[in-house]
PDB file of N, CA and C in Angstrom:
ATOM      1  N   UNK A   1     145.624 139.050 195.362  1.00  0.00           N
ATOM      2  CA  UNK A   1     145.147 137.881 196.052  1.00  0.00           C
ATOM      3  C   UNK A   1     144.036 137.228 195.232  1.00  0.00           C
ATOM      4  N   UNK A   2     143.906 135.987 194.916  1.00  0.00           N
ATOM      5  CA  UNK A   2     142.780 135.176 194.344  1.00  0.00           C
ATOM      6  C   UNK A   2     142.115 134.320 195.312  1.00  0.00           C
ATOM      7  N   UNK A   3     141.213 133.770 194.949  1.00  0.00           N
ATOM      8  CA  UNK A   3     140.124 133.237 195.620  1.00  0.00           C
ATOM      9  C   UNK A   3     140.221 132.048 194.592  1.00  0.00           C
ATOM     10  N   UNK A   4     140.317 130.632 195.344  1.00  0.00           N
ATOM     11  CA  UNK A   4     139.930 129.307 195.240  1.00  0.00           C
ATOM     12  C   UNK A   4     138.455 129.033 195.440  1.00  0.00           C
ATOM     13  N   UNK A   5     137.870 128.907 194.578  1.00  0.00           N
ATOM     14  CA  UNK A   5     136.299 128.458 194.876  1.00  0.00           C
ATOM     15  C   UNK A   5     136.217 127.128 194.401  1.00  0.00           C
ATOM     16  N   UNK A   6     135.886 125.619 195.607  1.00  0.00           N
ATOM     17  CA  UNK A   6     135.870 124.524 195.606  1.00  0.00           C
ATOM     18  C   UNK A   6     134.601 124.263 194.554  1.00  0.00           C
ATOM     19  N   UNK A   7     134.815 123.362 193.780  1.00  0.00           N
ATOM     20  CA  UNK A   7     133.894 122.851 192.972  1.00  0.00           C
ATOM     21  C   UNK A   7     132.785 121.586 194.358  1.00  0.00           C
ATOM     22  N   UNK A   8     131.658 122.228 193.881  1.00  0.00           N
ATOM     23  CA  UNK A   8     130.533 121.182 195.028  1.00  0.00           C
ATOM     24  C   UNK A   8     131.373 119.369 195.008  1.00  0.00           C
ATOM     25  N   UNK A   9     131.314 119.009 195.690  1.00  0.00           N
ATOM     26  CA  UNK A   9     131.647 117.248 195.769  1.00  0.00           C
ATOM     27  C   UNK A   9     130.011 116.954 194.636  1.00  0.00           C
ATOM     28  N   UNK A  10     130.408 115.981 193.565  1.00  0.00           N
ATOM     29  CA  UNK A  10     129.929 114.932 192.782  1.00  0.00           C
ATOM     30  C   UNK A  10     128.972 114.285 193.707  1.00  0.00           C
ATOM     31  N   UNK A  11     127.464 114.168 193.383  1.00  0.00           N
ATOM     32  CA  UNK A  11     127.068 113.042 194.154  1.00  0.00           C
ATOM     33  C   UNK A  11     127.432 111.820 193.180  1.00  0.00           C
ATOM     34  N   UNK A  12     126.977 110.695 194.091  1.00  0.00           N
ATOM     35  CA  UNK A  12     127.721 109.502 194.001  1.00  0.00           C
ATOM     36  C   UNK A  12     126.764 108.885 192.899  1.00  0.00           C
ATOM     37  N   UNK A  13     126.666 108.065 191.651  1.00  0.00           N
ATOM     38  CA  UNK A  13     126.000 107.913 190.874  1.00  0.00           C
ATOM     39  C   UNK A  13     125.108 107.097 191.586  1.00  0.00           C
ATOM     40  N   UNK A  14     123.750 106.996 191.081  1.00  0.00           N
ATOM     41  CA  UNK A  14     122.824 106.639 191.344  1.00  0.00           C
ATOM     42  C   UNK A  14     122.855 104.582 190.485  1.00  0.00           C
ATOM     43  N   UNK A  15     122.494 103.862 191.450  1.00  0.00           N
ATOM     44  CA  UNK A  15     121.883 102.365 191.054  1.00  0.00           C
ATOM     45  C   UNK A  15     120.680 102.675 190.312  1.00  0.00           C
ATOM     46  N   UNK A  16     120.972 101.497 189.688  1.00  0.00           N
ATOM     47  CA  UNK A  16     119.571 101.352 188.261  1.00  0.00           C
ATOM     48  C   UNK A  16     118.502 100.476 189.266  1.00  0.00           C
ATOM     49  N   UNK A  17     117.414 100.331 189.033  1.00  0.00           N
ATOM     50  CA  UNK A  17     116.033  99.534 189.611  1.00  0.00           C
ATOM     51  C   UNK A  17     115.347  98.993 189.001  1.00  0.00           C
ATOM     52  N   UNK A  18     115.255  97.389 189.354  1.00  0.00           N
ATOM     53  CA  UNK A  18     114.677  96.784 188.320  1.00  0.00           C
ATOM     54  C   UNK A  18     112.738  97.349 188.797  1.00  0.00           C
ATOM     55  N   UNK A  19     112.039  96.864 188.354  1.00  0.00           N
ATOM     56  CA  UNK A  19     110.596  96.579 188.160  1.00  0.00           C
ATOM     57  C   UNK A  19     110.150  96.439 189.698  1.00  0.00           C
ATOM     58  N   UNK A  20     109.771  97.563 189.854  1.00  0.00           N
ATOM     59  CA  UNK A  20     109.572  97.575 191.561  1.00  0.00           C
ATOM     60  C   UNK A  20     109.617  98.254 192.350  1.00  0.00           C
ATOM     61  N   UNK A  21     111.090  98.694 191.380  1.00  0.00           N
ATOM     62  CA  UNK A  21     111.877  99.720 192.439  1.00  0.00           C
ATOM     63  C   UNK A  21     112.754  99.198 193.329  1.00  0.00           C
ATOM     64  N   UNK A  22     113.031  97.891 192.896  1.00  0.00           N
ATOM     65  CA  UNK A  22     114.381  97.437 193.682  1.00  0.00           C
ATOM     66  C   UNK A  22     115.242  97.293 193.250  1.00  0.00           C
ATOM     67  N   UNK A  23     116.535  98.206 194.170  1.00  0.00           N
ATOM     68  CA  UNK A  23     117.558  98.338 193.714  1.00  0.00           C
ATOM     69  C   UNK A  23     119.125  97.149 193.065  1.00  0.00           C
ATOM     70  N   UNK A  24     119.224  97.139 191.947  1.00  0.00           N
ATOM     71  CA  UNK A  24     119.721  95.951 192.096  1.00  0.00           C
ATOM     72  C   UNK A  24     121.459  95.904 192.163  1.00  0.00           C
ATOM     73  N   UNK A  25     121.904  97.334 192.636  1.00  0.00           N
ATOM     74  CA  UNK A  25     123.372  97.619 193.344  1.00  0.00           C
ATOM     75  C   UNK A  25     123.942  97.696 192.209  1.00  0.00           C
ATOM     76  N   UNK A  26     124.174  98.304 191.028  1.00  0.00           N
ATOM     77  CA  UNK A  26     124.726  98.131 189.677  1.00  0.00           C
ATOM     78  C   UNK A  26     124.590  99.760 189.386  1.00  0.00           C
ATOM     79  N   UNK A  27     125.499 100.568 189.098  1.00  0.00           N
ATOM     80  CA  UNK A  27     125.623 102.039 188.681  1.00  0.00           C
ATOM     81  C   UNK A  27     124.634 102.159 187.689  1.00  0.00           C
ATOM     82  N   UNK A  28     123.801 103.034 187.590  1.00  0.00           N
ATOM     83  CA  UNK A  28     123.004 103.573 186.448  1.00  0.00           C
ATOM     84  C   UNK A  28     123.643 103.497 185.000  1.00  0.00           C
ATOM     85  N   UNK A  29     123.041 103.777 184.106  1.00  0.00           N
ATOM     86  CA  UNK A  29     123.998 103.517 182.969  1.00  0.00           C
ATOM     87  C   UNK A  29     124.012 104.926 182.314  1.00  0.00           C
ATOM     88  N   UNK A  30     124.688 105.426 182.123  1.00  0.00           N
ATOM     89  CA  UNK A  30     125.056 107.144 181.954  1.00  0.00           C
ATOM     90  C   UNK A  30     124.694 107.474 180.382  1.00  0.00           C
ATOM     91  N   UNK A  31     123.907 108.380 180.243  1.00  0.00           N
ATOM     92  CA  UNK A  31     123.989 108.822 178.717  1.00  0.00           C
ATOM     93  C   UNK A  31     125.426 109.513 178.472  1.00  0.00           C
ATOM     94  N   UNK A  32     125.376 109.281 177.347  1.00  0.00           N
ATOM     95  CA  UNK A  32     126.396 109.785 176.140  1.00  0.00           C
ATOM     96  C   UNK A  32     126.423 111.132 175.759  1.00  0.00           C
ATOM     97  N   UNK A  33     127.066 112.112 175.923  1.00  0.00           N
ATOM     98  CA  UNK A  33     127.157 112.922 174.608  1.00  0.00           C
ATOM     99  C   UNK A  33     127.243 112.680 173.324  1.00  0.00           C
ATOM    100  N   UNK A  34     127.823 111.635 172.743  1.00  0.00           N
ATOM    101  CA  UNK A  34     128.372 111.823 171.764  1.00  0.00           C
ATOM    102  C   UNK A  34     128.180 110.144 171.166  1.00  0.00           C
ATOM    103  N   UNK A  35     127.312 109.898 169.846  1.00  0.00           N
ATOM    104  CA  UNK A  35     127.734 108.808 169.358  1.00  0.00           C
ATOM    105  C   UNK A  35     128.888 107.861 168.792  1.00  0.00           C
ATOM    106  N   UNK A  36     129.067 107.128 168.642  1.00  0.00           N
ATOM    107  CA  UNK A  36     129.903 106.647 167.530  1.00  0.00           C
ATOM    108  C   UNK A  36     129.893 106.348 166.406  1.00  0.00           C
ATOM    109  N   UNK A  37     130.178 106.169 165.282  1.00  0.00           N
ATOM    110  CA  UNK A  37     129.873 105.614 164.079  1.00  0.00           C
ATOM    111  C   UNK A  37     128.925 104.399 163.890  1.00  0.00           C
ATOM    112  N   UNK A  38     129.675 103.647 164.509  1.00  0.00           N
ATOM    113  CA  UNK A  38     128.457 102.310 164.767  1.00  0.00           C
ATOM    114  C   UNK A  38     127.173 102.357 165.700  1.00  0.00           C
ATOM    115  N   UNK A  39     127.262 103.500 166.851  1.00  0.00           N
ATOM    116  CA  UNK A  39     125.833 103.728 167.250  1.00  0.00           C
ATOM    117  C   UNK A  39     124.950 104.505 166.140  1.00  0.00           C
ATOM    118  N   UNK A  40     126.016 105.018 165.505  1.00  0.00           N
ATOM    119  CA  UNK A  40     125.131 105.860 164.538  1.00  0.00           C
ATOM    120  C   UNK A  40     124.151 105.335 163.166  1.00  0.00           C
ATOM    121  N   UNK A  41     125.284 103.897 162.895  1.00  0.00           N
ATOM    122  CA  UNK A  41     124.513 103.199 161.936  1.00  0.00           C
ATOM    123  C   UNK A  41     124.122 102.506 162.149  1.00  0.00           C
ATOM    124  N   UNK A  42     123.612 102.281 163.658  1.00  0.00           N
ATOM    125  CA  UNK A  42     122.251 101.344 164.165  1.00  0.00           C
ATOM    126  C   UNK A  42     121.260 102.119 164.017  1.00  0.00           C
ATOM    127  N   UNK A  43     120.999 103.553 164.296  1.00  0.00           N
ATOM    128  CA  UNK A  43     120.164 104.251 164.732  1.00  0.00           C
ATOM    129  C   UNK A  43     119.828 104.675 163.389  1.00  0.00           C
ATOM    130  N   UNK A  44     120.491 105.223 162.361  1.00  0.00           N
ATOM    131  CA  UNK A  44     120.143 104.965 161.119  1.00  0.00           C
ATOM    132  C   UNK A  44     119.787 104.119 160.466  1.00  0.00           C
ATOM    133  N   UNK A  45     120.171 102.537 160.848  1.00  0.00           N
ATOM    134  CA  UNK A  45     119.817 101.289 159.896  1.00  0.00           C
ATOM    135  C   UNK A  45     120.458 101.242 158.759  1.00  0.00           C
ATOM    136  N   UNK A  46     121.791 102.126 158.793  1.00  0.00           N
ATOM    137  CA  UNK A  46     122.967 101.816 157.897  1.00  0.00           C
ATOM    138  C   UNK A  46     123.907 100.991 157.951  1.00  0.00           C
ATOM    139  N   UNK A  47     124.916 100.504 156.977  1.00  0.00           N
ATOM    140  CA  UNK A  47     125.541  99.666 157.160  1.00  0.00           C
ATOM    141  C   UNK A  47     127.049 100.988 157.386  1.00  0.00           C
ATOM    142  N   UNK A  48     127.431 100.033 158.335  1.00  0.00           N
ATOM    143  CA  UNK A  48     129.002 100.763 158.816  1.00  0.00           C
ATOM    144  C   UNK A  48     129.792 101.734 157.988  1.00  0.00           C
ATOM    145  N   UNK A  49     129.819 101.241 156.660  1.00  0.00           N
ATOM    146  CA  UNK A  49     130.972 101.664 155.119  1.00  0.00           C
ATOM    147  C   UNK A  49     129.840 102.806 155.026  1.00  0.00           C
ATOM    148  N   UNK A  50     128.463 102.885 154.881  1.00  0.00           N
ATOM    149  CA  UNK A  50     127.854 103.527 154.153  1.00  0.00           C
ATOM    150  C   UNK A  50     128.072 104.816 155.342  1.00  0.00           C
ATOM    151  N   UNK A  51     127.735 104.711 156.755  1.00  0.00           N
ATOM    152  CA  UNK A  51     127.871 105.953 157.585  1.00  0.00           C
ATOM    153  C   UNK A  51     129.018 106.254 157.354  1.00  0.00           C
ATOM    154  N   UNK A  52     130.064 105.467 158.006  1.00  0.00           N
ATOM    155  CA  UNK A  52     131.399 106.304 157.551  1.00  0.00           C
ATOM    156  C   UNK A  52     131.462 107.609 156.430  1.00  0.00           C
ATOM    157  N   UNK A  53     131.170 106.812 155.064  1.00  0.00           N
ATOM    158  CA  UNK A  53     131.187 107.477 154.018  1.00  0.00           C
ATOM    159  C   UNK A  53     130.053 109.396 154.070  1.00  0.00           C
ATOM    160  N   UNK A  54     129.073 108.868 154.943  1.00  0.00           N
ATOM    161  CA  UNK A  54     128.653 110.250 155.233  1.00  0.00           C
ATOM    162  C   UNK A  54     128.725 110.984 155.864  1.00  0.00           C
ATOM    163  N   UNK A  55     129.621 110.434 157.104  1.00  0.00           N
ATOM    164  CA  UNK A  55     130.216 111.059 158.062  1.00  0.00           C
ATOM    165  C   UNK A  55     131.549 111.745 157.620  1.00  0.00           C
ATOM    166  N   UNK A  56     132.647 111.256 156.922  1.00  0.00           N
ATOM    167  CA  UNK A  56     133.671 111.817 155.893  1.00  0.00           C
ATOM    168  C   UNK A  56     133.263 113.181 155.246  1.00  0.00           C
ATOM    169  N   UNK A  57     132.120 112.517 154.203  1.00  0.00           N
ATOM    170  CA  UNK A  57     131.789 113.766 153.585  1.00  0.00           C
ATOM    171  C   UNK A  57     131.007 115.123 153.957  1.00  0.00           C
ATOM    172  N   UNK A  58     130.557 115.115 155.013  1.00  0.00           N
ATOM    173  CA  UNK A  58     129.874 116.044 156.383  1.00  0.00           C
ATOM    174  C   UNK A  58     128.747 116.001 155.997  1.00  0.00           C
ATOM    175  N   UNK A  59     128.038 114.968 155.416  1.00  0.00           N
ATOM    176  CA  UNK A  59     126.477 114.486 155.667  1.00  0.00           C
ATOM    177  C   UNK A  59     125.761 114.638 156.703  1.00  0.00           C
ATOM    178  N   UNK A  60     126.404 114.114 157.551  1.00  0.00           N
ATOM    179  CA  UNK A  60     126.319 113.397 158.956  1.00  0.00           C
ATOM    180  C   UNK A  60     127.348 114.505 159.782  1.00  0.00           C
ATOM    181  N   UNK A  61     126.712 115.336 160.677  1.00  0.00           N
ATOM    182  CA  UNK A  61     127.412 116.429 161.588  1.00  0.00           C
ATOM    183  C   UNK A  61     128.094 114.930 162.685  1.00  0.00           C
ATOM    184  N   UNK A  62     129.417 115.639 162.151  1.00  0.00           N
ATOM    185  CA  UNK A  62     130.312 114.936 163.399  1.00  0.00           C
ATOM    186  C   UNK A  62     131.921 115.564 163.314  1.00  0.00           C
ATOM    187  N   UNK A  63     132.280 115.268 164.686  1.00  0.00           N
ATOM    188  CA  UNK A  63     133.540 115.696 164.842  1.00  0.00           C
ATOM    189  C   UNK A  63     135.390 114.662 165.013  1.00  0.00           C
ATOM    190  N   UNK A  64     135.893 115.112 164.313  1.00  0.00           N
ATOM    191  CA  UNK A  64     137.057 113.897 164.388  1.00  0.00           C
ATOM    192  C   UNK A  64     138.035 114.337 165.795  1.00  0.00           C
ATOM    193  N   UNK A  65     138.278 113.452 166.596  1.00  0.00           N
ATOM    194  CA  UNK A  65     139.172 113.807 167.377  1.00  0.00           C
ATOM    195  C   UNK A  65     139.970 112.760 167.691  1.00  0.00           C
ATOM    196  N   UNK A  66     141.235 112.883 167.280  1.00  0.00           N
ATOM    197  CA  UNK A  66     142.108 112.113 167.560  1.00  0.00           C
ATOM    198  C   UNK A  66     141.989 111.916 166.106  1.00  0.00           C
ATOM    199  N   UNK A  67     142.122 110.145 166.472  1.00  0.00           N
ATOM    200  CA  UNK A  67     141.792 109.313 164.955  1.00  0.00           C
ATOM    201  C   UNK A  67     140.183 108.997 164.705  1.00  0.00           C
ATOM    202  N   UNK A  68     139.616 109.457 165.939  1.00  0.00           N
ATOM    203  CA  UNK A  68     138.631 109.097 165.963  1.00  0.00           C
ATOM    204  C   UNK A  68     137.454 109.921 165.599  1.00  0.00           C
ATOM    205  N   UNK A  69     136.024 109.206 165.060  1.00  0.00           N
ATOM    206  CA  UNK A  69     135.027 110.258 164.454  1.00  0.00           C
ATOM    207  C   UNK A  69     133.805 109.846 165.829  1.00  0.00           C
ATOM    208  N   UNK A  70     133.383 111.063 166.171  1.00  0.00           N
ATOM    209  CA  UNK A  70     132.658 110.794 167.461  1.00  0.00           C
ATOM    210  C   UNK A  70     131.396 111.998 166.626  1.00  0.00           C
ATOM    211  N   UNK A  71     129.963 111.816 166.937  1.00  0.00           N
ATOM    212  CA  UNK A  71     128.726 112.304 166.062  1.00  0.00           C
ATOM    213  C   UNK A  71     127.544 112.808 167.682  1.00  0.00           C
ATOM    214  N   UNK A  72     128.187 114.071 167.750  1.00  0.00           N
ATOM    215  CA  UNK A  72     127.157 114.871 168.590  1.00  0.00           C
ATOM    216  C   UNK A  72     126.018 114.629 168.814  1.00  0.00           C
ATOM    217  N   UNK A  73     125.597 114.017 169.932  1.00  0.00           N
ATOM    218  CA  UNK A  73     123.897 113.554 170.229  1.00  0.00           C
ATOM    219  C   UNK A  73     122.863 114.633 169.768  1.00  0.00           C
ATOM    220  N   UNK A  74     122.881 115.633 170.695  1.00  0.00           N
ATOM    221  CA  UNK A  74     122.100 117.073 169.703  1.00  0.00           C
ATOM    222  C   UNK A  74     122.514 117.252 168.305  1.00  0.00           C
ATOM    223  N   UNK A  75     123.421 117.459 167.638  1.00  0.00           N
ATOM    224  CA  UNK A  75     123.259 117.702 166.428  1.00  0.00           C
ATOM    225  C   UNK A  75     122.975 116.792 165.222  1.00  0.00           C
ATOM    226  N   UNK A  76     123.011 115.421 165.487  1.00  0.00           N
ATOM    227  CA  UNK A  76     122.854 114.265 165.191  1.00  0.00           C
ATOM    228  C   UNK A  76     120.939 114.346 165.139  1.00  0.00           C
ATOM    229  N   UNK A  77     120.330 114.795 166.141  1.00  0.00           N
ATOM    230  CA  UNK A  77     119.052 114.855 166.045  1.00  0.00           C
ATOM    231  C   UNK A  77     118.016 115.992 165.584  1.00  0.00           C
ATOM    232  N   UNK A  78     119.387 117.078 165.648  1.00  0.00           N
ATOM    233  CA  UNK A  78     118.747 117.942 164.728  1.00  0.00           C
ATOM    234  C   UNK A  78     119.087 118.314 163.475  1.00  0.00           C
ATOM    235  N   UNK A  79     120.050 117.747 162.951  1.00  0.00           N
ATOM    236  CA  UNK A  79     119.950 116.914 161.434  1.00  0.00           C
ATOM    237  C   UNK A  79     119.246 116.203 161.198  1.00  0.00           C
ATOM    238  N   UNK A  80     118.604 115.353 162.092  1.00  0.00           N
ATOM    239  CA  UNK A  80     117.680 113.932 161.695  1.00  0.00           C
ATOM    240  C   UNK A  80     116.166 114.867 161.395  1.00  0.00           C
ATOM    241  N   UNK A  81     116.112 115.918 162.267  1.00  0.00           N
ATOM    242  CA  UNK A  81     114.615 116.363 162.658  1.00  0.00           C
ATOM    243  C   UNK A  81     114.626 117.701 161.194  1.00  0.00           C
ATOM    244  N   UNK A  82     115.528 117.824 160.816  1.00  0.00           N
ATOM    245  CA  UNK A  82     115.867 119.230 159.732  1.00  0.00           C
ATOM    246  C   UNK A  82     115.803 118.247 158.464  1.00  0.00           C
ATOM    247  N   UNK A  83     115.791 117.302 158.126  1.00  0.00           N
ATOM    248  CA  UNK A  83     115.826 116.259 157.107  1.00  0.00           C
ATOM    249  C   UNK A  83     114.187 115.909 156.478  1.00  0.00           C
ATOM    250  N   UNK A  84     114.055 116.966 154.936  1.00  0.00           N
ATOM    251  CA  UNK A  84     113.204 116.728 154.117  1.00  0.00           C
ATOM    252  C   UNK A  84     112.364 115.734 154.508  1.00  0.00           C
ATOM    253  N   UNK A  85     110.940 116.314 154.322  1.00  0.00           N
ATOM    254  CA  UNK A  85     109.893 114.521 154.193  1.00  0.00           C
ATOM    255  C   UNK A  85     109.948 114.528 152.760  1.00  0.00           C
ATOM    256  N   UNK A  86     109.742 113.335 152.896  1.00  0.00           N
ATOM    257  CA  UNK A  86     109.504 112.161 151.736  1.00  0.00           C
ATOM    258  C   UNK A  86     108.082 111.621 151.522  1.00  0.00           C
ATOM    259  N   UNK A  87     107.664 112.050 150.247  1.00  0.00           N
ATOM    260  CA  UNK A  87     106.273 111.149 149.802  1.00  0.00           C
ATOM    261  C   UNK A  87     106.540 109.955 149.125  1.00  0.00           C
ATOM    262  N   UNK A  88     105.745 109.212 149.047  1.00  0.00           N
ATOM    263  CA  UNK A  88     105.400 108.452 147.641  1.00  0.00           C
ATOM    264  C   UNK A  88     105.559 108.749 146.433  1.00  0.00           C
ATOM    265  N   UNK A  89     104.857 110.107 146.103  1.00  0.00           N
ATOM    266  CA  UNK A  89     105.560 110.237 144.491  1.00  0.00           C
ATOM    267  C   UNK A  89     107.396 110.434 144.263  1.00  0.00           C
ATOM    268  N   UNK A  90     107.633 110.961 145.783  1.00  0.00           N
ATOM    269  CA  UNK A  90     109.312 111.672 145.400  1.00  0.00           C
ATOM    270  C   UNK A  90     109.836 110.221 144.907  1.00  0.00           C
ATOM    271  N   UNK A  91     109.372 109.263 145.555  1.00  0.00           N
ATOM    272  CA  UNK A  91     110.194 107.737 145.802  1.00  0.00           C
ATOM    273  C   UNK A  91     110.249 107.035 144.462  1.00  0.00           C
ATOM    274  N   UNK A  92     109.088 107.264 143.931  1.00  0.00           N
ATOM    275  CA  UNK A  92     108.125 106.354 142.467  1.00  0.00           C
ATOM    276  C   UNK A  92     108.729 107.730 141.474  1.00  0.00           C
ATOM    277  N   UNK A  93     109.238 109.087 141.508  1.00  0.00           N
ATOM    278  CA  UNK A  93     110.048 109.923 140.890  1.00  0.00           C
ATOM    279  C   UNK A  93     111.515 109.209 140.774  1.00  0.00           C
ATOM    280  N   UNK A  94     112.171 108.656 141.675  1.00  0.00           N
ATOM    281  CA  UNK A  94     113.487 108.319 141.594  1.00  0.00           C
ATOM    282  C   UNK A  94     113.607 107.248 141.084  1.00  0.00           C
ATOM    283  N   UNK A  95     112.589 106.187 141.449  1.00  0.00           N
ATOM    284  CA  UNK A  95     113.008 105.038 140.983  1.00  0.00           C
ATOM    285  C   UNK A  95     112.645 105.124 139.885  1.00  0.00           C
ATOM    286  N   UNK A  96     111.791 105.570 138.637  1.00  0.00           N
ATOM    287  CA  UNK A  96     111.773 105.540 137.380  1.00  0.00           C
ATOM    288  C   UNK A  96     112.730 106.666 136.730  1.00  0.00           C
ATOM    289  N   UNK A  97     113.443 107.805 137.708  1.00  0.00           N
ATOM    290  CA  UNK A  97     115.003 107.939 137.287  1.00  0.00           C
ATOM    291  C   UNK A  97     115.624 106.781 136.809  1.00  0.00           C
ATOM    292  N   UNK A  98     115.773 106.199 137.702  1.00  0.00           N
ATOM    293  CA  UNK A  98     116.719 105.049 138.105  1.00  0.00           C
ATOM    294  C   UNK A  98     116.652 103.826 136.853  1.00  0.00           C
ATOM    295  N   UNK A  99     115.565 104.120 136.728  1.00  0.00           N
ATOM    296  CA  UNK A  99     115.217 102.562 135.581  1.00  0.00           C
ATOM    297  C   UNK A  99     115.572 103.353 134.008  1.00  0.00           C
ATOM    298  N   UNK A 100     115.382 104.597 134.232  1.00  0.00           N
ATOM    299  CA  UNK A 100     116.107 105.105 132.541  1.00  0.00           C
ATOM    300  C   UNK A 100     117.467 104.895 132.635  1.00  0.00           C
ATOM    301  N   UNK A 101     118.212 105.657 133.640  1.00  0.00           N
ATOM    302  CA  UNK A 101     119.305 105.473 133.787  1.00  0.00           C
ATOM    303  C   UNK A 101     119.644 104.123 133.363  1.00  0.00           C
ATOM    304  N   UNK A 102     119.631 103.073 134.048  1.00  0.00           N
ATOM    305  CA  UNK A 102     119.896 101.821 133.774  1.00  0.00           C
ATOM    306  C   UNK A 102     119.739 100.867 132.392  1.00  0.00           C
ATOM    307  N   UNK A 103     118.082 101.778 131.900  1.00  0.00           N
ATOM    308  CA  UNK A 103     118.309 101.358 130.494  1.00  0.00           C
ATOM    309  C   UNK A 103     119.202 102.005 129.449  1.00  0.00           C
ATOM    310  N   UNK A 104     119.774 103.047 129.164  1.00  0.00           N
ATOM    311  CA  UNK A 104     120.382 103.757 129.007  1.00  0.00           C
ATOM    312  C   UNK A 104     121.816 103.661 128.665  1.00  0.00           C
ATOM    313  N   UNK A 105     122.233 102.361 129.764  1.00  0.00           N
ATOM    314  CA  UNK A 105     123.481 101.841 129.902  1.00  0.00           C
ATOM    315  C   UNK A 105     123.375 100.508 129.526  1.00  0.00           C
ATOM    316  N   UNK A 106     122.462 100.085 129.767  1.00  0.00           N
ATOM    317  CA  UNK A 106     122.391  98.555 128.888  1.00  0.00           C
ATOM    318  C   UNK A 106     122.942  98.962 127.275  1.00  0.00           C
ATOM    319  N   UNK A 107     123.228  97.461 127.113  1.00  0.00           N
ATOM    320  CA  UNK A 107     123.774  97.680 125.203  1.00  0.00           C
ATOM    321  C   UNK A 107     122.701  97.408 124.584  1.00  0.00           C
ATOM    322  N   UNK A 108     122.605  97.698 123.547  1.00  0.00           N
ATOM    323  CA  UNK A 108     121.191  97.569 122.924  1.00  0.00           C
ATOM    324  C   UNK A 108     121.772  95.856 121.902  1.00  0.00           C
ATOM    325  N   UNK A 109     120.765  95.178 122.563  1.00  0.00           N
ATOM    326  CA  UNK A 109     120.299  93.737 121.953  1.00  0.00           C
ATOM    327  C   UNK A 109     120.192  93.765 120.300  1.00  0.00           C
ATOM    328  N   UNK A 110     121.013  93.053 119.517  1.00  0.00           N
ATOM    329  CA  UNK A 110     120.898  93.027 118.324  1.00  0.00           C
ATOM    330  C   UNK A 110     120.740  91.745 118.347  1.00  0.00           C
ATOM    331  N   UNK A 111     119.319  91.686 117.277  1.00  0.00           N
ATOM    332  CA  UNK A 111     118.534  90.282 117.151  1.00  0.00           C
ATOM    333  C   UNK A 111     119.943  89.556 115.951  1.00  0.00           C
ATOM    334  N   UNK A 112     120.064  87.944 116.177  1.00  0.00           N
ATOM    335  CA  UNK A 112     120.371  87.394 115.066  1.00  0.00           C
ATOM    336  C   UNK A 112     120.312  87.558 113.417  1.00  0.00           C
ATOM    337  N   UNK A 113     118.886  87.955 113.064  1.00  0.00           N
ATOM    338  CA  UNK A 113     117.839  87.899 112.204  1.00  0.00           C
ATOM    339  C   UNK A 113     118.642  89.145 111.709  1.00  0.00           C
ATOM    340  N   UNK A 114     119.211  90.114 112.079  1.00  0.00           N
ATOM    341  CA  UNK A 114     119.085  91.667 111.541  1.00  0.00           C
ATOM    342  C   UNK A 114     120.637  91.389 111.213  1.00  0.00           C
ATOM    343  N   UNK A 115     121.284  90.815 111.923  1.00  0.00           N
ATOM    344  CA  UNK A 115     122.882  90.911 111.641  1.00  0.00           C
ATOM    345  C   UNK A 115     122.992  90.181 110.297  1.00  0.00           C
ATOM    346  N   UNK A 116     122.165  89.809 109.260  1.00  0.00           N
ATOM    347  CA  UNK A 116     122.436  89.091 108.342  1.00  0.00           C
ATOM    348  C   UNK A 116     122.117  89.258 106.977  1.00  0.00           C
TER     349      UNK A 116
END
């Protein structure tokens, strides 16, 4: 013999309140589990292509389901909160990476004067 144990009845969602405390008859607005890509590259201040791309490569903790890539509210923030600080020198370190690199790849300028 088994036993059916009724799940409690749902209370009924709660109305949002404007400034006051009056109710203005409109369902609360429900948090999320789970971001989306594009909530994600608001909240980052990325552009769409660029999250994608780190969400693909598992930069960015998220899960594909379906066709779809959906980015765990908790783990989303504790990636954000587990994520290296950054000084000033690391920044003024990269970008004068960055400027060898670049010279590096430039062609080197041959004056008129020398070709002759």
């Amino acid at each position: 013999m088994s036993a059916v144990i009724p799940f409690p009845p749902r209370p009924a969602p709660t109305t949002s309140t404007e400034a006051g405390g009056i109710s203005t008859g409109r369902p609360a607005p429900v948090a999320s589990a789970v971001y989306t890509v594009a909530e994600t590259a608001a909240i980052l201040r990325l552009s769409l292509g660029s999250t994608y791309a780190l969400v693909r490569s598992g930069e960015i903790p998220a899960l594909k389901l379906g066709d779809r890539w959906v980015i765990p509210w908790g783990r989303l923030h504790r990636w954000l909160d587990d994520l290296p600080e950054v000084s000033t020198d690391d920044i003024e370190r990269e970008l004068t990476a960055i400027e060898r690199q670049e010279q590096r790849q430039r062609p080197a300028r041959v004056c008129q004067k020398d070709r002759v």
